[in-house]
Structure formats: structure tokens, C-alpha cells
C-alpha atoms as a PDB file:
ATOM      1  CA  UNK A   1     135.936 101.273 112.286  1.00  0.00           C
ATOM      2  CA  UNK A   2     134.053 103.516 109.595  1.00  0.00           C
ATOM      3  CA  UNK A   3     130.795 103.874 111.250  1.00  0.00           C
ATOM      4  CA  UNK A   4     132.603 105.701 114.831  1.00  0.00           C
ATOM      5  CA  UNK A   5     134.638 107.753 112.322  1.00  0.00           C
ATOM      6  CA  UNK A   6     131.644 109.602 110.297  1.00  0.00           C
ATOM      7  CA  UNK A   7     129.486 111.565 112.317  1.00  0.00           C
ATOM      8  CA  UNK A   8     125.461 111.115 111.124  1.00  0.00           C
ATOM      9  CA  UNK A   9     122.877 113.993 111.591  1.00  0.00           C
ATOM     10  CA  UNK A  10     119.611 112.432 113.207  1.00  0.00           C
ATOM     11  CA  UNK A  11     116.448 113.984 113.206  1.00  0.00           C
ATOM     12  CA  UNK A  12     113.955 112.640 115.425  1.00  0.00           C
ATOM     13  CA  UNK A  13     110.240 113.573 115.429  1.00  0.00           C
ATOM     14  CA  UNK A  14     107.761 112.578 118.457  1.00  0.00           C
ATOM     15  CA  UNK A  15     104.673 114.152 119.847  1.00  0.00           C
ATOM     16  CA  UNK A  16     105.247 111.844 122.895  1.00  0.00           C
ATOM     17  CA  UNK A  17     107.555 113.367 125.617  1.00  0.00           C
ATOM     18  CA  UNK A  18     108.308 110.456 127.391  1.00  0.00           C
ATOM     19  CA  UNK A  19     109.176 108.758 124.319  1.00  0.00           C
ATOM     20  CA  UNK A  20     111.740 111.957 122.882  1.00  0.00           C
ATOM     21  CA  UNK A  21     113.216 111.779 126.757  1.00  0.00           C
ATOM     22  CA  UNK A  22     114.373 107.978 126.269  1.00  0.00           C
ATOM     23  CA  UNK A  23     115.397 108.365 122.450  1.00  0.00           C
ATOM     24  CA  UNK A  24     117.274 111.497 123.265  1.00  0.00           C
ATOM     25  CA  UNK A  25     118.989 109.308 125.805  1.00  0.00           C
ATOM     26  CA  UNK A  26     119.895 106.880 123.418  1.00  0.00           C
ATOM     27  CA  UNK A  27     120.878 109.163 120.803  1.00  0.00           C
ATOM     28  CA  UNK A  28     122.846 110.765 123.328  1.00  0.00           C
ATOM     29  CA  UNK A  29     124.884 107.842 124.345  1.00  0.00           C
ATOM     30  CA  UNK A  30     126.596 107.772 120.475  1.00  0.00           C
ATOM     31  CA  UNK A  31     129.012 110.474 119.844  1.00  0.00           C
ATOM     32  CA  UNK A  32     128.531 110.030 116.126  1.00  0.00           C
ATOM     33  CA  UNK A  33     125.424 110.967 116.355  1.00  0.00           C
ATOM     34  CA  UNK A  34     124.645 115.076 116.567  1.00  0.00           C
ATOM     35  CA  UNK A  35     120.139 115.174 116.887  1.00  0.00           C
ATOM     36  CA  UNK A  36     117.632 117.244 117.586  1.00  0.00           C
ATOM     37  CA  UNK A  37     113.637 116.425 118.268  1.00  0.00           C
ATOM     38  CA  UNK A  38     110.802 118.396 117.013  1.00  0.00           C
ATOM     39  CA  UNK A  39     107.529 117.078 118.080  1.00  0.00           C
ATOM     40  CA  UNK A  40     105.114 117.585 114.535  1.00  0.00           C
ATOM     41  CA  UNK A  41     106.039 117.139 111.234  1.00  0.00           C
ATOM     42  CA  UNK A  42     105.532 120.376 109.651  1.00  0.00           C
ATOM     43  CA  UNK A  43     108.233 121.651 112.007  1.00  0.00           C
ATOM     44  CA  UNK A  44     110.134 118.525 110.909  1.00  0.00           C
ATOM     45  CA  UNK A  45     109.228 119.338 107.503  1.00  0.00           C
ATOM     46  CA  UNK A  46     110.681 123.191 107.645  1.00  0.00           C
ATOM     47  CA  UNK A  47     113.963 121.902 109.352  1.00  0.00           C
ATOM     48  CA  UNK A  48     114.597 119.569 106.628  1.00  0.00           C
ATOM     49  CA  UNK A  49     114.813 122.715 104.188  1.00  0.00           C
ATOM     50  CA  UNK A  50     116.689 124.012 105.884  1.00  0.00           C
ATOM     51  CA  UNK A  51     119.241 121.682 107.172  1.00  0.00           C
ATOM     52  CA  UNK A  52     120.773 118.170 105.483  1.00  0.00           C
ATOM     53  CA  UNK A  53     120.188 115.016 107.582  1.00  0.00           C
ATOM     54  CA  UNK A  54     121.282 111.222 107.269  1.00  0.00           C
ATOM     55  CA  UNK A  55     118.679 109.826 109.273  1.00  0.00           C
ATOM     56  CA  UNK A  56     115.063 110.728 110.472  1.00  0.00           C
ATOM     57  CA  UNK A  57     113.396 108.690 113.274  1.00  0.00           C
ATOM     58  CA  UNK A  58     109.441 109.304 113.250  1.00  0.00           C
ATOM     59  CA  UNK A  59     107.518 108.240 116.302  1.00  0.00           C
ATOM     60  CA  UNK A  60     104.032 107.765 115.036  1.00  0.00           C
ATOM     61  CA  UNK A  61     101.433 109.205 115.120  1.00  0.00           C
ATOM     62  CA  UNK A  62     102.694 113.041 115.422  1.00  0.00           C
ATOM     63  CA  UNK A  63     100.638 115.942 116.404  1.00  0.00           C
ATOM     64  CA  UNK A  64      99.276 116.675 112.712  1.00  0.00           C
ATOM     65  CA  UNK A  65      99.599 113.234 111.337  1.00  0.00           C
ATOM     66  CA  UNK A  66     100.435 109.520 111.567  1.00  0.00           C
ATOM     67  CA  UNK A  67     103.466 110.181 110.228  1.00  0.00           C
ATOM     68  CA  UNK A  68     103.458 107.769 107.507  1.00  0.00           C
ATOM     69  CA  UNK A  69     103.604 109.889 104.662  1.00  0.00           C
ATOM     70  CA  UNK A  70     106.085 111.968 106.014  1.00  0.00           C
ATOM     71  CA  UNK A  71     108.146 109.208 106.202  1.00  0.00           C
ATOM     72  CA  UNK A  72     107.276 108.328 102.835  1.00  0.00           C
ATOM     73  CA  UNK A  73     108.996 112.034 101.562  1.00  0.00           C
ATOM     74  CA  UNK A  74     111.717 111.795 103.691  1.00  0.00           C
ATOM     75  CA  UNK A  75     112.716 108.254 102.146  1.00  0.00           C
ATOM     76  CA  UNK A  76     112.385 109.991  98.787  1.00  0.00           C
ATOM     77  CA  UNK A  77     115.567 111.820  99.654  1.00  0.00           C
ATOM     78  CA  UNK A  78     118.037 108.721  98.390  1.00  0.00           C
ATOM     79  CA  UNK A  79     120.869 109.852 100.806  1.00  0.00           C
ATOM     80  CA  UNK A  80     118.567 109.400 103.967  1.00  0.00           C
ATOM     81  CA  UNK A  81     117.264 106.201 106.052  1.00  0.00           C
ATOM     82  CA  UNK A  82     113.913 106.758 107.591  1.00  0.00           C
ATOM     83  CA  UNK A  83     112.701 104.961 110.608  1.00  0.00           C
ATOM     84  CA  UNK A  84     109.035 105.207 111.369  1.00  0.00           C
ATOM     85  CA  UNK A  85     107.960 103.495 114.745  1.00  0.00           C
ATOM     86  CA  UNK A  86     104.470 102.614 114.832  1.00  0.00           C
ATOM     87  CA  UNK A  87     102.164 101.261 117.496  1.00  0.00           C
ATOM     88  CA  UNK A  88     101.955  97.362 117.335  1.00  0.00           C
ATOM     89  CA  UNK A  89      98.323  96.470 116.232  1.00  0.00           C
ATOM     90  CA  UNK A  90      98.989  98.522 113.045  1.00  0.00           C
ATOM     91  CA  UNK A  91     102.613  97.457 112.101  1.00  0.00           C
ATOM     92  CA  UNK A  92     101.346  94.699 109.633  1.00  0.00           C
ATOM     93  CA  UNK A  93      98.967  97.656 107.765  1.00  0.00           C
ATOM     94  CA  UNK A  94     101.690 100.320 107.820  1.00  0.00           C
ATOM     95  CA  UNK A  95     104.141  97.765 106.709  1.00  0.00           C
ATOM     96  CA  UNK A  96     102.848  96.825 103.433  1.00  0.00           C
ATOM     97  CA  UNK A  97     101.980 100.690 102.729  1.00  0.00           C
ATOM     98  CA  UNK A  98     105.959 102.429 103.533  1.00  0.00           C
ATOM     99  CA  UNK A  99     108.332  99.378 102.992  1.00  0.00           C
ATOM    100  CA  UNK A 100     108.376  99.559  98.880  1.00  0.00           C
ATOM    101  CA  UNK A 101     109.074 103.036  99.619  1.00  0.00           C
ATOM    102  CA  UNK A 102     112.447 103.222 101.693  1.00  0.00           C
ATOM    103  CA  UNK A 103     111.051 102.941 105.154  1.00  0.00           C
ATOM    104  CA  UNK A 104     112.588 100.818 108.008  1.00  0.00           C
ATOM    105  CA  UNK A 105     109.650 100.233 110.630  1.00  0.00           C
ATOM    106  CA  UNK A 106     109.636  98.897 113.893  1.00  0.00           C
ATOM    107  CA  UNK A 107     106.756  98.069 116.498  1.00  0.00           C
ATOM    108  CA  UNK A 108     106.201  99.659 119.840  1.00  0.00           C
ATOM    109  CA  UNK A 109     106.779  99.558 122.544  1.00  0.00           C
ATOM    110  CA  UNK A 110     110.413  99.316 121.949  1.00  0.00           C
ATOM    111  CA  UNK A 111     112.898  98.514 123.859  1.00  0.00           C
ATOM    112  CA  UNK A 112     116.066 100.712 124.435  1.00  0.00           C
ATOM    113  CA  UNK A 113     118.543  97.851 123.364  1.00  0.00           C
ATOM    114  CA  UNK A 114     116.256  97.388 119.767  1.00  0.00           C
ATOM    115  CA  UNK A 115     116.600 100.681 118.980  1.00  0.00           C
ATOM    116  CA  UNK A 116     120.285 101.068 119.553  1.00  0.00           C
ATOM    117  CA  UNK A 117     120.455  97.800 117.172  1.00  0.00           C
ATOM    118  CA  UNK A 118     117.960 100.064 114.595  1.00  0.00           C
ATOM    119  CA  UNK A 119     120.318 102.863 114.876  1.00  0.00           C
ATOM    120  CA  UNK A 120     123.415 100.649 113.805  1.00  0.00           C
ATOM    121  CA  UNK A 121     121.459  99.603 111.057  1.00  0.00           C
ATOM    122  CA  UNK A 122     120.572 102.809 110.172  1.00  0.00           C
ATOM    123  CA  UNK A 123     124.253 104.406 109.938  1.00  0.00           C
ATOM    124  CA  UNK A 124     125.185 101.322 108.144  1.00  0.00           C
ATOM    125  CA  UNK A 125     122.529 101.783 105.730  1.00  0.00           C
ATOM    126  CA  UNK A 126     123.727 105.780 105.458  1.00  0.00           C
ATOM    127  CA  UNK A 127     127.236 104.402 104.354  1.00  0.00           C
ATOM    128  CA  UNK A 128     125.770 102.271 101.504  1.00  0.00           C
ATOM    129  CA  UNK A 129     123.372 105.129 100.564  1.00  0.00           C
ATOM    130  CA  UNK A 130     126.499 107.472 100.327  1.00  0.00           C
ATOM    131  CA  UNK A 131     128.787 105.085  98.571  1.00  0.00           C
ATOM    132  CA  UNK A 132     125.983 104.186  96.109  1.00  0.00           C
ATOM    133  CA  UNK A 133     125.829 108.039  95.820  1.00  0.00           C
ATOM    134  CA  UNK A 134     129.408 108.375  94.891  1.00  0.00           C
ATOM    135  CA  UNK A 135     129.709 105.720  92.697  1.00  0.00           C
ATOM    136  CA  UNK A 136     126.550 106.740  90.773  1.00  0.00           C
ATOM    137  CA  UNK A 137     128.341 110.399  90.353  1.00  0.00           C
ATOM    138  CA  UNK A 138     131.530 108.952  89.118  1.00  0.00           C
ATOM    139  CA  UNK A 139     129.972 106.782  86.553  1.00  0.00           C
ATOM    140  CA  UNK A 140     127.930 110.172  85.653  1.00  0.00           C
ATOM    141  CA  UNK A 141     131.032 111.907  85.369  1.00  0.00           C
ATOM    142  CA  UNK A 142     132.851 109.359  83.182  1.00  0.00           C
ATOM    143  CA  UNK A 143     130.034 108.403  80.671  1.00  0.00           C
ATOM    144  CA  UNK A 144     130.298 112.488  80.252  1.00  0.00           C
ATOM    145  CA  UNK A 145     134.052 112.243  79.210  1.00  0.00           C
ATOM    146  CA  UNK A 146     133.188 109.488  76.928  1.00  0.00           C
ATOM    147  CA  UNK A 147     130.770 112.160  75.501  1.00  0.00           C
ATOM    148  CA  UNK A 148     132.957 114.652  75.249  1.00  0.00           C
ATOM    149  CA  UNK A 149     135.629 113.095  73.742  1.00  0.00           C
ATOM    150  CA  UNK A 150     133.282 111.319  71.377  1.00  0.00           C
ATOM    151  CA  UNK A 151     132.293 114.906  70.192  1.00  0.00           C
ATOM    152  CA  UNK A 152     135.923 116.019  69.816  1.00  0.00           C
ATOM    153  CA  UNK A 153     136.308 112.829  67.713  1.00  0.00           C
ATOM    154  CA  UNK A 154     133.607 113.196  65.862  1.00  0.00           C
ATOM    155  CA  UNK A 155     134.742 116.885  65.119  1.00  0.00           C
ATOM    156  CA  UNK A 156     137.896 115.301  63.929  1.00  0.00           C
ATOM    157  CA  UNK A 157     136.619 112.675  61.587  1.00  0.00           C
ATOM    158  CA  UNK A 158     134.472 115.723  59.974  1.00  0.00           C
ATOM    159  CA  UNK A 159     136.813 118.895  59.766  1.00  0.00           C
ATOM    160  CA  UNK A 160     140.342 117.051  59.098  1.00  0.00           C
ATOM    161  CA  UNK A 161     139.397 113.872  57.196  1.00  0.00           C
ATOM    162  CA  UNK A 162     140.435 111.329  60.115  1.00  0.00           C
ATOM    163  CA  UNK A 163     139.487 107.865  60.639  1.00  0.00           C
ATOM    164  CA  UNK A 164     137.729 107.361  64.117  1.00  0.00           C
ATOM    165  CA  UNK A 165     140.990 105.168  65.213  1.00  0.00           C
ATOM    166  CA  UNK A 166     143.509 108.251  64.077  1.00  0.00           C
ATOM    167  CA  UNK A 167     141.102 110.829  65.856  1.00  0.00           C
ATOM    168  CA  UNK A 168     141.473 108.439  69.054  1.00  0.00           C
ATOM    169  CA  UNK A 169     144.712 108.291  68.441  1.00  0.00           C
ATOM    170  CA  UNK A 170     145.698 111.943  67.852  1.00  0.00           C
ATOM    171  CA  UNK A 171     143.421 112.431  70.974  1.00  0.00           C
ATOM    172  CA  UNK A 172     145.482 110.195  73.617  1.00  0.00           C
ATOM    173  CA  UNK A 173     148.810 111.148  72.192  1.00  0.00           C
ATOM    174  CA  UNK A 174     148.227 114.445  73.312  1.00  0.00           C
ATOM    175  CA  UNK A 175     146.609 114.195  76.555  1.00  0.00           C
ATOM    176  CA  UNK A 176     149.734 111.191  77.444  1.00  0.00           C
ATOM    177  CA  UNK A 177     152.333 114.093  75.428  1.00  0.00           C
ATOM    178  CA  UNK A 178     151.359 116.875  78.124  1.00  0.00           C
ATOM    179  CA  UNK A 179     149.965 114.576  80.614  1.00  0.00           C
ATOM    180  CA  UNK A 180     146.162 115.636  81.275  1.00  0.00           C
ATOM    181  CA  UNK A 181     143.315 113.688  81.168  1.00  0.00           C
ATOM    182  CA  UNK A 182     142.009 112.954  77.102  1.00  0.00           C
ATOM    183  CA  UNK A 183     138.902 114.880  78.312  1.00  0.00           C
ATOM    184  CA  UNK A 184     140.652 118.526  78.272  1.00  0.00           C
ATOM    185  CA  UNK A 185     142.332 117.677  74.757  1.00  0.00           C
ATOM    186  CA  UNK A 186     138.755 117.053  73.848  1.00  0.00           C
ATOM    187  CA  UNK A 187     137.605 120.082  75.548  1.00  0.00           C
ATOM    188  CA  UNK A 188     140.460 122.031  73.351  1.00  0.00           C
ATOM    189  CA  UNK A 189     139.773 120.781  70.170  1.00  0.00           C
ATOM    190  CA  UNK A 190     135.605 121.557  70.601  1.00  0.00           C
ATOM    191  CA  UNK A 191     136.742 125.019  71.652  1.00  0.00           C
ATOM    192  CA  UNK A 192     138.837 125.422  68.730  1.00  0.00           C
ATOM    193  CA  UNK A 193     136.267 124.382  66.140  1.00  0.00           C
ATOM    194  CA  UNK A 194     133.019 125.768  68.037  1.00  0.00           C
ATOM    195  CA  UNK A 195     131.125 127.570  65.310  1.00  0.00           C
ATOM    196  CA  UNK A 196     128.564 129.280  67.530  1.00  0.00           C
END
């Protein structure tokens, strides 16, 4: 099963002990899960410099802040899922404020078995994020092949006369001839009429 094979870095941020004591038990009982709990989010703040997480879990309100618009920044990372716990009475007031912006919310008090269900939701939402990630950097990476190759046709048409179907042509004959990708016969033939 993919989600006990990947292992997801969790950050957790609470200004309430008790509360760290029984997430940290949670968190403990996964061993996909490697955490750590800082209790304010400026701390929080300085260890996400400094280190990549999948997943931050912000009980709020912190020492030096609610905790909703650090939640809010943290969701702005696309590879991350962001879990801001709030107290009950203001879930409906948070909620419309952090959901349009990438964050899961829950309600407390919360029971151990909810959040385990949050934090499957979570990882499974970290796969998606990743795969979305992937699939956005090979589409990236292929519409700037097509570029490339449209500029080594285009330098083809110009310099030796050809039509665009002979410069494709002439371009996948010799990538299939030596057996590279068309993208380094377009890299050659740029290199070998680059004026600059």
C-alpha cells in the first residue's frame, strides 16, 4: 500500500501541552510519520526555512497568534496539506476565511480516532499534491522540447531552404538514426547555427 511505503514529514505547532502530549502520541503510533512540535509560529515559521515538510498541523490559537494566517502561508506551499484545529464556536468564521485557501480544518475538542482519520486524509492528500507536482513538471519539460525543436526547425526552414515537414523530417531521422531523443538533434543544430 503506497501511503505505509512513503514516509511524510509532519510538523505540528501547539501552545497547549496537553494537546502536543496526545498528538505526539498519535503521531507516534504511525511509522510513516517522522514530527516534531514547536509551540509558536515564528519558531514554526524559522523551521520551515529551514527544513521541507509534507504536512503542518496548527493547534489554534498559538502563543503569538491564532494561527490562521500561518496556516494560510503554509498552504501557499502547493506540495504541503495544512491542518488548522480551531476551537468549536469559531469553526464556522474560520471556515469561510482559510478553506479557499488550502486549509483542512477541524473543530475541537477532537477526538484521538478523528484525528488519526485527518491524518490519513492528509498523507493521501500529500500523494495527490506530489503526483500533481510531477505531472505538472513533465508537461513543463515536454512543452520545452516542443520549443526547442520548434527553434531548430525554424532555424532549418531559414538557413537551408526547408519546408517545415522536411525540417521535421530531417530532425527525427536523426534522433531515430543515432537513437536520442529529437530534442538533442535540436539542441545540435541551434548550437551549430548560434550566431551570438
Amino acid at each position: 500500500m503506497e501511503l505505509e511505503e512513503r514516509i511524510f514529514r509532519v510538523l505540528a505547532v501547539s501552545s497547549g501541552a496537553k494537546f502536543s502530549d496526545s498528538l505526539n502520541g498519535v503521531l507516534s503510533e504511525r511509522r510513516n510519520l517522522e514530527h516534531e512540535t514547536l509551540s509558536s509560529a515564528s519558531a514554526a515559521r524559522r523551521r520551515l526555512s529551514e527544513n521541507g515538510y509534507d504536512i503542518v498541523i496548527i493547534n489554534g490559537p498559538l502563543s503569538d497568534e491564532n494561527g490562521m494566517r500561518f496556516a494560510v502561508e503554509c498552504a501557499a506551499e502547493s506540495r504541503r496539506a495544512v491542518l488548522l484545529i480551531v476551537p468549536n464556536e469559531y469553526y464556522d468564521e474560520i471556515f469561510s476565511r482559510v478553506s479557499g485557501q488550502g486549509v483542512y480544518l477541524l473543530p475541537k475538542p477532537l477526538s484521538a480516532y478523528l484525528l488519526r482519520q485527518a491524518l490519513d486524509w492528509l498523507e493521501t492528500v500529500c500523494i495527490q499534491l506530489s503526483s500533481f507536482e510531477k505531472r505538472s513538471e513533465t508537461l513543463e519539460n515536454r512543452m520545452n522540447e516542443i520549443k526547442l525543436i520548434n527553434r531548430a526547425k525554424l532555424l532549418l526552414i531559414s538557413v537551408y531552404g526547408l519546408s517545415e515537414e522536411q525540417a521535421h523530417r530531417r530532425i527525427e531521422k536523426s534522433a531515430m538514426d543515432r537513437g536520442v531523443k529529437k530534442s538533442v538533434i535540436a539542441e545540435e543544430i541551434i548550437a551549430m547555427n548560434d550566431t551570438g
